[in-house]
PDB file of N, CA and C in Angstrom:
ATOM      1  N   UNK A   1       0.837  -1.182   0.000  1.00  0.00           N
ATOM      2  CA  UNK A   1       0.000   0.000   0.000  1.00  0.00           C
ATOM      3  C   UNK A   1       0.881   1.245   0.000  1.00  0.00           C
ATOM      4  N   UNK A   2       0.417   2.248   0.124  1.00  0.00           N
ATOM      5  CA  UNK A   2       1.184   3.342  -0.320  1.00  0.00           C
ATOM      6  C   UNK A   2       0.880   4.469   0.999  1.00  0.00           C
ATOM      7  N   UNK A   3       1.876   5.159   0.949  1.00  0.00           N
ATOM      8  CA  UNK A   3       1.892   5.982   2.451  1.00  0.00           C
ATOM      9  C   UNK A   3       0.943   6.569   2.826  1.00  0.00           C
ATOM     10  N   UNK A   4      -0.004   6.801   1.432  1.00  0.00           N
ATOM     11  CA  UNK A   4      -1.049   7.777   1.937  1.00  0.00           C
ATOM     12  C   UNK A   4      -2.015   7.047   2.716  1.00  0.00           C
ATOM     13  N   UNK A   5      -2.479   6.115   2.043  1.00  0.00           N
ATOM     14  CA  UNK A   5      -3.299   4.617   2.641  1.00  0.00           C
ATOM     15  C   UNK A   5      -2.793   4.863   4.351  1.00  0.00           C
ATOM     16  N   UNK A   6      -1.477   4.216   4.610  1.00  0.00           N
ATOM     17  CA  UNK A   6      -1.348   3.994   5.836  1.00  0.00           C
ATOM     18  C   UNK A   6      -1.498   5.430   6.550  1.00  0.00           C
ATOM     19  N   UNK A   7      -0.975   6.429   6.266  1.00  0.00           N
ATOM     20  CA  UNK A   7      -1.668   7.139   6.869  1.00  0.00           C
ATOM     21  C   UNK A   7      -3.032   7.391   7.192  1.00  0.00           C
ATOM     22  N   UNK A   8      -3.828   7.563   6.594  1.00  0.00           N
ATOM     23  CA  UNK A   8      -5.399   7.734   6.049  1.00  0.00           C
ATOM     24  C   UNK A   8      -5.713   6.510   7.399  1.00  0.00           C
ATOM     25  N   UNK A   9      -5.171   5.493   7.481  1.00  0.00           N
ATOM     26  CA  UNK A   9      -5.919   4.470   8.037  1.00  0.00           C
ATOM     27  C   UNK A   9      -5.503   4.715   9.846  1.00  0.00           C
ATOM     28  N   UNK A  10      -4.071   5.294  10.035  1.00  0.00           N
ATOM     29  CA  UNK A  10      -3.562   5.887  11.135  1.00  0.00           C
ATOM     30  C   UNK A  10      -4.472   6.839  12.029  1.00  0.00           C
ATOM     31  N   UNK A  11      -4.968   7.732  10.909  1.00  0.00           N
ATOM     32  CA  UNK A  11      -5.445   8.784  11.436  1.00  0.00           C
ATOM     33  C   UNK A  11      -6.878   8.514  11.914  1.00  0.00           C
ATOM     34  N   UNK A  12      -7.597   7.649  11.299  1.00  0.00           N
ATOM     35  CA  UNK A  12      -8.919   6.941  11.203  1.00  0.00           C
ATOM     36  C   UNK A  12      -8.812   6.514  12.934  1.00  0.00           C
ATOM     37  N   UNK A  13      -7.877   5.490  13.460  1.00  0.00           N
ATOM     38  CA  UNK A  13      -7.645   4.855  14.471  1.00  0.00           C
ATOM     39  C   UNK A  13      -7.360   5.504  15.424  1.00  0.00           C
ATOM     40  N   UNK A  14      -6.377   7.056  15.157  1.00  0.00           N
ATOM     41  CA  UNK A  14      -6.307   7.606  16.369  1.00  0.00           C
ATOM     42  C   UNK A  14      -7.539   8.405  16.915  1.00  0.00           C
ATOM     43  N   UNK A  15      -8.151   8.767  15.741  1.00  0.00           N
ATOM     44  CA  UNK A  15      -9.440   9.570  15.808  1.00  0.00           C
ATOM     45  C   UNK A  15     -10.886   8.480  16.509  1.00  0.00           C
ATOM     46  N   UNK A  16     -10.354   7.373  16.002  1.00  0.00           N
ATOM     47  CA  UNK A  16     -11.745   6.480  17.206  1.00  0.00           C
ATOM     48  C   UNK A  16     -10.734   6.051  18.783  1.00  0.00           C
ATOM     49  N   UNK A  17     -10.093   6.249  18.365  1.00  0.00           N
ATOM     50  CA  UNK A  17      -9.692   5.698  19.880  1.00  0.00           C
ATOM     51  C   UNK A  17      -9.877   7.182  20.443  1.00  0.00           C
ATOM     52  N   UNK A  18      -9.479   8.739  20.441  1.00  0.00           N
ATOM     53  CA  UNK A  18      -9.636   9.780  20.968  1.00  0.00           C
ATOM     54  C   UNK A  18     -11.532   9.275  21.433  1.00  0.00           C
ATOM     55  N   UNK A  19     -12.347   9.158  20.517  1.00  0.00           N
ATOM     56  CA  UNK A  19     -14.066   9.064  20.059  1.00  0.00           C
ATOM     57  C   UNK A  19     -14.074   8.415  21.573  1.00  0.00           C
ATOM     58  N   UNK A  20     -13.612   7.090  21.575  1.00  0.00           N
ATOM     59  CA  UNK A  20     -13.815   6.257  22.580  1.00  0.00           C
ATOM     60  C   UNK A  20     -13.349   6.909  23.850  1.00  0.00           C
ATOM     61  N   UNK A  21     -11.991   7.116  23.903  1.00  0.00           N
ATOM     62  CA  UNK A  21     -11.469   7.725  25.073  1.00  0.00           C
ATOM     63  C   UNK A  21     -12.543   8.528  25.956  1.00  0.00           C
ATOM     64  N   UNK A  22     -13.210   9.822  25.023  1.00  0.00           N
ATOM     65  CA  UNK A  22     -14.126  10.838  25.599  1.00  0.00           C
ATOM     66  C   UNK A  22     -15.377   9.958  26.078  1.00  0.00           C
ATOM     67  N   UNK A  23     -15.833   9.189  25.584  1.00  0.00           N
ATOM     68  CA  UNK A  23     -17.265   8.918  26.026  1.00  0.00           C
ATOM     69  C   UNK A  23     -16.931   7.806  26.926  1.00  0.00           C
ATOM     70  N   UNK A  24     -15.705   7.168  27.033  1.00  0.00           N
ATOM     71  CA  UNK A  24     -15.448   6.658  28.398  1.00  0.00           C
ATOM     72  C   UNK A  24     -15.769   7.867  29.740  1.00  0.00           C
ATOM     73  N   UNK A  25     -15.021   8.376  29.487  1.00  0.00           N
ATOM     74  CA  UNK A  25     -14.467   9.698  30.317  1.00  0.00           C
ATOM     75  C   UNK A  25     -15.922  10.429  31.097  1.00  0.00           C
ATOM     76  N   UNK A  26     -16.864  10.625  29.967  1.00  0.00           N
ATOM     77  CA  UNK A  26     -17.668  10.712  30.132  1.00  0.00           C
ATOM     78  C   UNK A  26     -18.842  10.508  30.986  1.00  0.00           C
ATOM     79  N   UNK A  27     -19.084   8.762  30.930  1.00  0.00           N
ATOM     80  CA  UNK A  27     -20.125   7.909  31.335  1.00  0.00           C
ATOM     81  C   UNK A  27     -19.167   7.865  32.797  1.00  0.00           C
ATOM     82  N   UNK A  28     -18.379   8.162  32.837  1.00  0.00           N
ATOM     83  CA  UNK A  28     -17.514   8.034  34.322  1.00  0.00           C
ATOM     84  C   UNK A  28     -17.670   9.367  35.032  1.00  0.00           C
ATOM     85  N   UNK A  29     -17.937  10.322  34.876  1.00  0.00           N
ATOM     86  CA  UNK A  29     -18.244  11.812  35.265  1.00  0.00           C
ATOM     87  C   UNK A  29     -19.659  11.856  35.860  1.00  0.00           C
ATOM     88  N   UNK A  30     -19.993  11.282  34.463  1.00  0.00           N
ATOM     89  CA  UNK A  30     -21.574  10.917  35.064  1.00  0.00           C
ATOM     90  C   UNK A  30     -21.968   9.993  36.319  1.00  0.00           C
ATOM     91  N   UNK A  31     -21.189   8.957  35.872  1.00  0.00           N
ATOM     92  CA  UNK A  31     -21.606   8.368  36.974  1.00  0.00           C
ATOM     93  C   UNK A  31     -21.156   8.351  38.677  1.00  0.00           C
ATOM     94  N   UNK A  32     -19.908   9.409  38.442  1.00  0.00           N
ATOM     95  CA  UNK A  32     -19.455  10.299  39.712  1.00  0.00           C
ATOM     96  C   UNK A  32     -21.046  10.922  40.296  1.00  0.00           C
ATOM     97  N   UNK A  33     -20.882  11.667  39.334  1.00  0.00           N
ATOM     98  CA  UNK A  33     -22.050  12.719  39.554  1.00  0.00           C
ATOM     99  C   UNK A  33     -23.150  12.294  40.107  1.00  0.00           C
ATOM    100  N   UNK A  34     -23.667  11.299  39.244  1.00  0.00           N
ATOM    101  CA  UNK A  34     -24.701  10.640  39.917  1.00  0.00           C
ATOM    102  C   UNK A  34     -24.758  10.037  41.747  1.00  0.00           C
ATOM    103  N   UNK A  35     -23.403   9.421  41.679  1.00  0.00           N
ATOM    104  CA  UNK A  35     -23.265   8.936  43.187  1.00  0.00           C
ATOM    105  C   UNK A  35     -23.609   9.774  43.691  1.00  0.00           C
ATOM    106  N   UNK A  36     -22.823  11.201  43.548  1.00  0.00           N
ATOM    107  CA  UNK A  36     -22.330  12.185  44.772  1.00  0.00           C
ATOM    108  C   UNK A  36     -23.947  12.758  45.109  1.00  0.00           C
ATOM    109  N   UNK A  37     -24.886  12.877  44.085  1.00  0.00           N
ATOM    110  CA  UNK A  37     -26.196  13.860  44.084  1.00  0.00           C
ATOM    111  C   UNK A  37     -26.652  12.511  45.043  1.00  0.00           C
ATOM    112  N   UNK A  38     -26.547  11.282  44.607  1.00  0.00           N
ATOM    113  CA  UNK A  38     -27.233  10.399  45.240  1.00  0.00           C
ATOM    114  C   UNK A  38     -27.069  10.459  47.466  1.00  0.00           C
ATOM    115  N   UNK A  39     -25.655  10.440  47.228  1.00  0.00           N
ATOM    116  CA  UNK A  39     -24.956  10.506  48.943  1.00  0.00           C
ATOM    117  C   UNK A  39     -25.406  12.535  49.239  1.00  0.00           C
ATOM    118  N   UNK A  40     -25.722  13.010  48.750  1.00  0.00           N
ATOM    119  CA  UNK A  40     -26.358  14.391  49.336  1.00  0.00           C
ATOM    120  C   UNK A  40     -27.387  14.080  49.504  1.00  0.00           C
ATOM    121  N   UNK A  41     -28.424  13.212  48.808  1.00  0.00           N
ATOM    122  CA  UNK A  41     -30.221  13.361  49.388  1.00  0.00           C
ATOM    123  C   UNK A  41     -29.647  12.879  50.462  1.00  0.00           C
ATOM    124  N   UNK A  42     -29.362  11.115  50.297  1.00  0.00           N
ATOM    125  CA  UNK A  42     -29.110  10.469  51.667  1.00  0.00           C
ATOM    126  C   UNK A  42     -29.157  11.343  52.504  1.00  0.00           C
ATOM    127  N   UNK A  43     -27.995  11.991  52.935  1.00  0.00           N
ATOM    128  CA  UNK A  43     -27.333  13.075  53.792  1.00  0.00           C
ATOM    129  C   UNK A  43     -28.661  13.866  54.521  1.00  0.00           C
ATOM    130  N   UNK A  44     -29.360  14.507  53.506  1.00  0.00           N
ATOM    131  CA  UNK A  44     -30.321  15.589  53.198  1.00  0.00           C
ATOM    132  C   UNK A  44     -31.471  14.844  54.027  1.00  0.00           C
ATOM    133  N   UNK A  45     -32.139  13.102  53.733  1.00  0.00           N
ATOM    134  CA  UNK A  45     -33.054  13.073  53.562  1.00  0.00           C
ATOM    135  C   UNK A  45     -33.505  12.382  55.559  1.00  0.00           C
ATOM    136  N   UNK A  46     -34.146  12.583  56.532  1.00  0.00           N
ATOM    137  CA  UNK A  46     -34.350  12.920  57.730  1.00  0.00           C
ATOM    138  C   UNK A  46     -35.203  11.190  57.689  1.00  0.00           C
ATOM    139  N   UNK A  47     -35.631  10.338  56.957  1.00  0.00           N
ATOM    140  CA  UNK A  47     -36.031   9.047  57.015  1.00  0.00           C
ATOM    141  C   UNK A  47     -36.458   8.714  55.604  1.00  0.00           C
ATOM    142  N   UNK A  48     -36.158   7.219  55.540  1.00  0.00           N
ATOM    143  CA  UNK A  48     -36.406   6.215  54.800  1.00  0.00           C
ATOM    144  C   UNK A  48     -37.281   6.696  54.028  1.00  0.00           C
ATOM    145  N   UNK A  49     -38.848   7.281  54.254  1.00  0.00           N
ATOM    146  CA  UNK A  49     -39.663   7.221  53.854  1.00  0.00           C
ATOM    147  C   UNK A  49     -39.618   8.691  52.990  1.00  0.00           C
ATOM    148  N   UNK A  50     -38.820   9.948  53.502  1.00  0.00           N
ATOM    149  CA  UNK A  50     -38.014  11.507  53.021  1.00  0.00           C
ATOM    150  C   UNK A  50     -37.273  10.659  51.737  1.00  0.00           C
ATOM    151  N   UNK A  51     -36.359   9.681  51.776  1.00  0.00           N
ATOM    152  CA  UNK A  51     -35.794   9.797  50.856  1.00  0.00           C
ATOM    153  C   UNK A  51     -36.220   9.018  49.900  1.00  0.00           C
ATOM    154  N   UNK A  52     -37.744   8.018  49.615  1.00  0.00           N
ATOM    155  CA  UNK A  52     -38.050   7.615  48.574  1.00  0.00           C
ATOM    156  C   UNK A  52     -39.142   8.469  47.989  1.00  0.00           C
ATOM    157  N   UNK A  53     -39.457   9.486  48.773  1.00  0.00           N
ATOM    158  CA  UNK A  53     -40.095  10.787  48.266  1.00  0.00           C
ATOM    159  C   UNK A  53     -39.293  11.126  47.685  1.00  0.00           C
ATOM    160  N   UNK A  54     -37.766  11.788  47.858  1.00  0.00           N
ATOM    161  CA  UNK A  54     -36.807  12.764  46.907  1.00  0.00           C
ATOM    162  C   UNK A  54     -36.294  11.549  45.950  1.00  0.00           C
ATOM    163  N   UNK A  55     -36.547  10.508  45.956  1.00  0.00           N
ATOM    164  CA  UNK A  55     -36.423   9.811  44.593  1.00  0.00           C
ATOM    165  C   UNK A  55     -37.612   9.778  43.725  1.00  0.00           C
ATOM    166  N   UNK A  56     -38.884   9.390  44.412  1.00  0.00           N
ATOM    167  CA  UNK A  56     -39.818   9.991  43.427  1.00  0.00           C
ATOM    168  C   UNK A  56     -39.517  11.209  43.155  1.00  0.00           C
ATOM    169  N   UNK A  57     -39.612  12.313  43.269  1.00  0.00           N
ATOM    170  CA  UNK A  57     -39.605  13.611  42.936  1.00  0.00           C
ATOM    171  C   UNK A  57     -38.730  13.483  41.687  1.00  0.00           C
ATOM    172  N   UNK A  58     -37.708  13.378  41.892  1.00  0.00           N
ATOM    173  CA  UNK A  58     -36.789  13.060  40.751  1.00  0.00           C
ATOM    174  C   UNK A  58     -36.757  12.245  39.483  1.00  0.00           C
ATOM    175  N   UNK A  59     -37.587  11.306  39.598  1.00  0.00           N
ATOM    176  CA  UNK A  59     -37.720  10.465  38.378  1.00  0.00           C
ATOM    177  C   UNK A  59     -39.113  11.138  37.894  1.00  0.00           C
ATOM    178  N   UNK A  60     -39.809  11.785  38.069  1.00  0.00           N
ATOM    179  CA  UNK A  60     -41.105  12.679  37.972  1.00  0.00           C
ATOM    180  C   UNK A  60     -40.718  14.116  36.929  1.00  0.00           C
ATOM    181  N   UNK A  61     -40.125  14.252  37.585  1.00  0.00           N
ATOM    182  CA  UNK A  61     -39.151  15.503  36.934  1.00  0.00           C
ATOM    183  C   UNK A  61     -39.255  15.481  35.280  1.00  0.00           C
ATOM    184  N   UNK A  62     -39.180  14.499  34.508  1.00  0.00           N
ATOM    185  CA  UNK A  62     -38.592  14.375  32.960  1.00  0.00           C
ATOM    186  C   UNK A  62     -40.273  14.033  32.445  1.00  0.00           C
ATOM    187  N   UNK A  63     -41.248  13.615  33.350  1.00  0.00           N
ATOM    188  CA  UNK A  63     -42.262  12.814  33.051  1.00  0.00           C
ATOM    189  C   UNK A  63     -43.198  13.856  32.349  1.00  0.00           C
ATOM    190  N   UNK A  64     -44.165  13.194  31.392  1.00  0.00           N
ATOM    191  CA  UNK A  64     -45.221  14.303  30.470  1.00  0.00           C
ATOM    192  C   UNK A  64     -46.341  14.054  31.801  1.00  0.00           C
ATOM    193  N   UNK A  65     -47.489  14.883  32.149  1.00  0.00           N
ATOM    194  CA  UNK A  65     -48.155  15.042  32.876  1.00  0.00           C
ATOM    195  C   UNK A  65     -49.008  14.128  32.833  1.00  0.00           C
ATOM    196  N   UNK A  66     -49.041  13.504  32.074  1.00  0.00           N
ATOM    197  CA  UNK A  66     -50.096  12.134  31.953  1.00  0.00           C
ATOM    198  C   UNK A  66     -49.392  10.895  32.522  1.00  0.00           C
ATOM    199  N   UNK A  67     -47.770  10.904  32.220  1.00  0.00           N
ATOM    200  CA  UNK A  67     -47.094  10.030  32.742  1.00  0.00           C
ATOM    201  C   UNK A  67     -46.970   9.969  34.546  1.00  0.00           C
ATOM    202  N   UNK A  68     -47.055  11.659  34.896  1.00  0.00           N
ATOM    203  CA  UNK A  68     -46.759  11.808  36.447  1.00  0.00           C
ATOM    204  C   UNK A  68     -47.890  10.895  37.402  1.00  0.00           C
ATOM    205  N   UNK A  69     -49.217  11.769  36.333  1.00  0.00           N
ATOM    206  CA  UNK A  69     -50.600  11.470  37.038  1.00  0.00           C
ATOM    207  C   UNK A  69     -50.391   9.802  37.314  1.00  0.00           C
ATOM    208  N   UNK A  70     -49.988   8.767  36.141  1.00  0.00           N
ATOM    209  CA  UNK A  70     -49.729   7.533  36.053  1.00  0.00           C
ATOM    210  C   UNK A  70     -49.049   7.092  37.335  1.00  0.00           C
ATOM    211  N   UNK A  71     -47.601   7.192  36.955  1.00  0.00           N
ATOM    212  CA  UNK A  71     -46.771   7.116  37.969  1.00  0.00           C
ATOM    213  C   UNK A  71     -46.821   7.326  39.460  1.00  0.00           C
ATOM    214  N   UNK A  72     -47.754   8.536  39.905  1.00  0.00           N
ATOM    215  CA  UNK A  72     -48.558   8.924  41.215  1.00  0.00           C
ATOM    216  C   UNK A  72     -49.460   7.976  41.599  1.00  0.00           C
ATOM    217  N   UNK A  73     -50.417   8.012  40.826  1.00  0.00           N
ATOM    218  CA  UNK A  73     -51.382   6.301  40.987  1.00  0.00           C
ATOM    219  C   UNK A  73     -51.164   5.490  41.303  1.00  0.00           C
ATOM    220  N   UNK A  74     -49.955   4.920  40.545  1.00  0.00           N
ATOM    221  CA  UNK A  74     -49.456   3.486  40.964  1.00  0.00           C
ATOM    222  C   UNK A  74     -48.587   3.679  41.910  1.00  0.00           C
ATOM    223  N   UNK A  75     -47.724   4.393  42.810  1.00  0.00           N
ATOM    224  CA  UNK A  75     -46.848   4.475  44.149  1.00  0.00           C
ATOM    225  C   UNK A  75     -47.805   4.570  44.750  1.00  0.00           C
ATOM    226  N   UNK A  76     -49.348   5.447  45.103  1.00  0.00           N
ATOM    227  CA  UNK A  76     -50.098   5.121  46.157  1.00  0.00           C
ATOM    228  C   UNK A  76     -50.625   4.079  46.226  1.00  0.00           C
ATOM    229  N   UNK A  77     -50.854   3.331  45.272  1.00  0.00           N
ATOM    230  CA  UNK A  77     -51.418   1.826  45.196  1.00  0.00           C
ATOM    231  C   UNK A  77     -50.456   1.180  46.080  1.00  0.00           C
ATOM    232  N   UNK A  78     -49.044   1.162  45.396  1.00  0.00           N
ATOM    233  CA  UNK A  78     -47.789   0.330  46.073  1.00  0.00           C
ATOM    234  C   UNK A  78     -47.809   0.626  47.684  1.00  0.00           C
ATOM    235  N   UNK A  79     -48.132   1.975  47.905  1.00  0.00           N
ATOM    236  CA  UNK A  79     -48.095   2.075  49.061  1.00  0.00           C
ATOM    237  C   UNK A  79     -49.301   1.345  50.306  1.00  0.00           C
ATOM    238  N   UNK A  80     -49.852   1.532  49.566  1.00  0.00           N
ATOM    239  CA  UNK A  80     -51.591   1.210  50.092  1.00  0.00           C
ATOM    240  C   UNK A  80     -51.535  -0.061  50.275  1.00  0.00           C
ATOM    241  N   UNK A  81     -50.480  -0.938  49.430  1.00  0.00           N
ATOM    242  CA  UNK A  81     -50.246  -2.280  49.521  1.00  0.00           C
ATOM    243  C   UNK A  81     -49.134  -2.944  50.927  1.00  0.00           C
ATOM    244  N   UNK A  82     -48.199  -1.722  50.615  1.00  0.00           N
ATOM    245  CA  UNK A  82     -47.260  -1.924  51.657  1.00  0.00           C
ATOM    246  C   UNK A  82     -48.208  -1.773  53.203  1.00  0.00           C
ATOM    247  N   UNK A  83     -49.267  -0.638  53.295  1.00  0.00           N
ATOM    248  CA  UNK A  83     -49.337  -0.584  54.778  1.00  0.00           C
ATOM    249  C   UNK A  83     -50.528  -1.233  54.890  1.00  0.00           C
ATOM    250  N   UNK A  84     -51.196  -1.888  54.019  1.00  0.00           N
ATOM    251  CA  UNK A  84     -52.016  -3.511  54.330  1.00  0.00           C
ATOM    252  C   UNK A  84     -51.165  -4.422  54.718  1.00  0.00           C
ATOM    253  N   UNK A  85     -50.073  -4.463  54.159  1.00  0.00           N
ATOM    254  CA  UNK A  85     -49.524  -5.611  54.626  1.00  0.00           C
ATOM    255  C   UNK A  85     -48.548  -5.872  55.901  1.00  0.00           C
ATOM    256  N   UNK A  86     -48.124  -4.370  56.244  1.00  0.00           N
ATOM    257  CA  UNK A  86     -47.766  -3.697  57.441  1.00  0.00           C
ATOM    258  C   UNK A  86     -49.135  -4.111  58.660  1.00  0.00           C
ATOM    259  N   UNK A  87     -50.000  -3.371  58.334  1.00  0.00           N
ATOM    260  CA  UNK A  87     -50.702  -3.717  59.590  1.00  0.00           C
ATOM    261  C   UNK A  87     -51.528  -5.568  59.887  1.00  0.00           C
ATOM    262  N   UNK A  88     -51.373  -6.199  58.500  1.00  0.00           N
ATOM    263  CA  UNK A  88     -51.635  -7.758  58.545  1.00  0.00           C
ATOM    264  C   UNK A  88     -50.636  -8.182  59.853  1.00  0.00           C
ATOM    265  N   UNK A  89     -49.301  -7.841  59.297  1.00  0.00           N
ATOM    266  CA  UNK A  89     -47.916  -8.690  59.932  1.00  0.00           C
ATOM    267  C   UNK A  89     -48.042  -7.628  61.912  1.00  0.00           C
ATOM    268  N   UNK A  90     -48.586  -6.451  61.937  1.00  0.00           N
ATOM    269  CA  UNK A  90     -48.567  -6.150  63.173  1.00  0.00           C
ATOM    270  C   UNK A  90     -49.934  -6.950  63.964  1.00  0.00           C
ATOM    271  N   UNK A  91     -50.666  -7.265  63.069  1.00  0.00           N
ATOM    272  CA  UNK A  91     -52.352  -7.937  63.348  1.00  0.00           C
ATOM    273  C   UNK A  91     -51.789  -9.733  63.803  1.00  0.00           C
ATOM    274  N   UNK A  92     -50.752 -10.395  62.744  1.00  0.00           N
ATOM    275  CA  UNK A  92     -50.445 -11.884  63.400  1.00  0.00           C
ATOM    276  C   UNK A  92     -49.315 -11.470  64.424  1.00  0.00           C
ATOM    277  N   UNK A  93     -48.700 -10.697  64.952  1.00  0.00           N
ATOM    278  CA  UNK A  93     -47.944 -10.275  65.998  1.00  0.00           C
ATOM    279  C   UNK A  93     -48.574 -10.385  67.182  1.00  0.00           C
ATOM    280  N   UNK A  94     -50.041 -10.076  67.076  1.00  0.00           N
ATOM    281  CA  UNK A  94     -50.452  -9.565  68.499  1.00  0.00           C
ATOM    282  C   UNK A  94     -51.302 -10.542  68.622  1.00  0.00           C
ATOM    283  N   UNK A  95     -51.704 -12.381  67.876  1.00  0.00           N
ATOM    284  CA  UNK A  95     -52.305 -13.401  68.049  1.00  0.00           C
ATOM    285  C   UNK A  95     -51.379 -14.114  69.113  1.00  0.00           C
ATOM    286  N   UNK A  96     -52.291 -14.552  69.918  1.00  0.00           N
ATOM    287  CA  UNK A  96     -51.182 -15.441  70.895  1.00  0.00           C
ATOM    288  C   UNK A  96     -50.494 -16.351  70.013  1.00  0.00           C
TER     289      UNK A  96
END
């Protein structure tokens, strides 16, 4: 082949490996980022029940208003489920 070729094909390779390099770099920033916002609610959030509120809140955020209304529905359901089944397990607690 001829120099230009190998060049041409050089430059091709350094230019995807730079491509790759960045969006490594990237998805790693992000996912810093993500931790650190994550260990501030923690920090932030005063109980269990504070901080799966500031996670709802957050995944709500991007949602179209039909999706929220959705999404709202079904966590009070989930919930409604959880404290039936909360007060079942405090209800066989207190059977001799």
């Amino acid at each position: 082949m001829s120099n230009q070729v190998w060049i041409l094909v050089a430059a091709v390779v350094i230019v995807a490996i730079i491509v790759a390099y960045q969006r490594s770099r990237q998805s790693k920033v992000q996912q810093t980022r993500d931790l650190r916002m994550g260990a501030q609610e923690l920090s932030r959030a005063q109980s269990p029940d504070e901080e799966i509120s500031q996670r709802e809140e957050r995944r709500l955020t991007g949602m179209s208003t039909e999706d929220q209304d959705w999404e709202q529905a079904s966590q009070q359901r989930n919930r409604e489920i959880q404290d039936e089944r909360t007060r079942q397990a405090q209800g066989a607690e207190d059977l001799p």
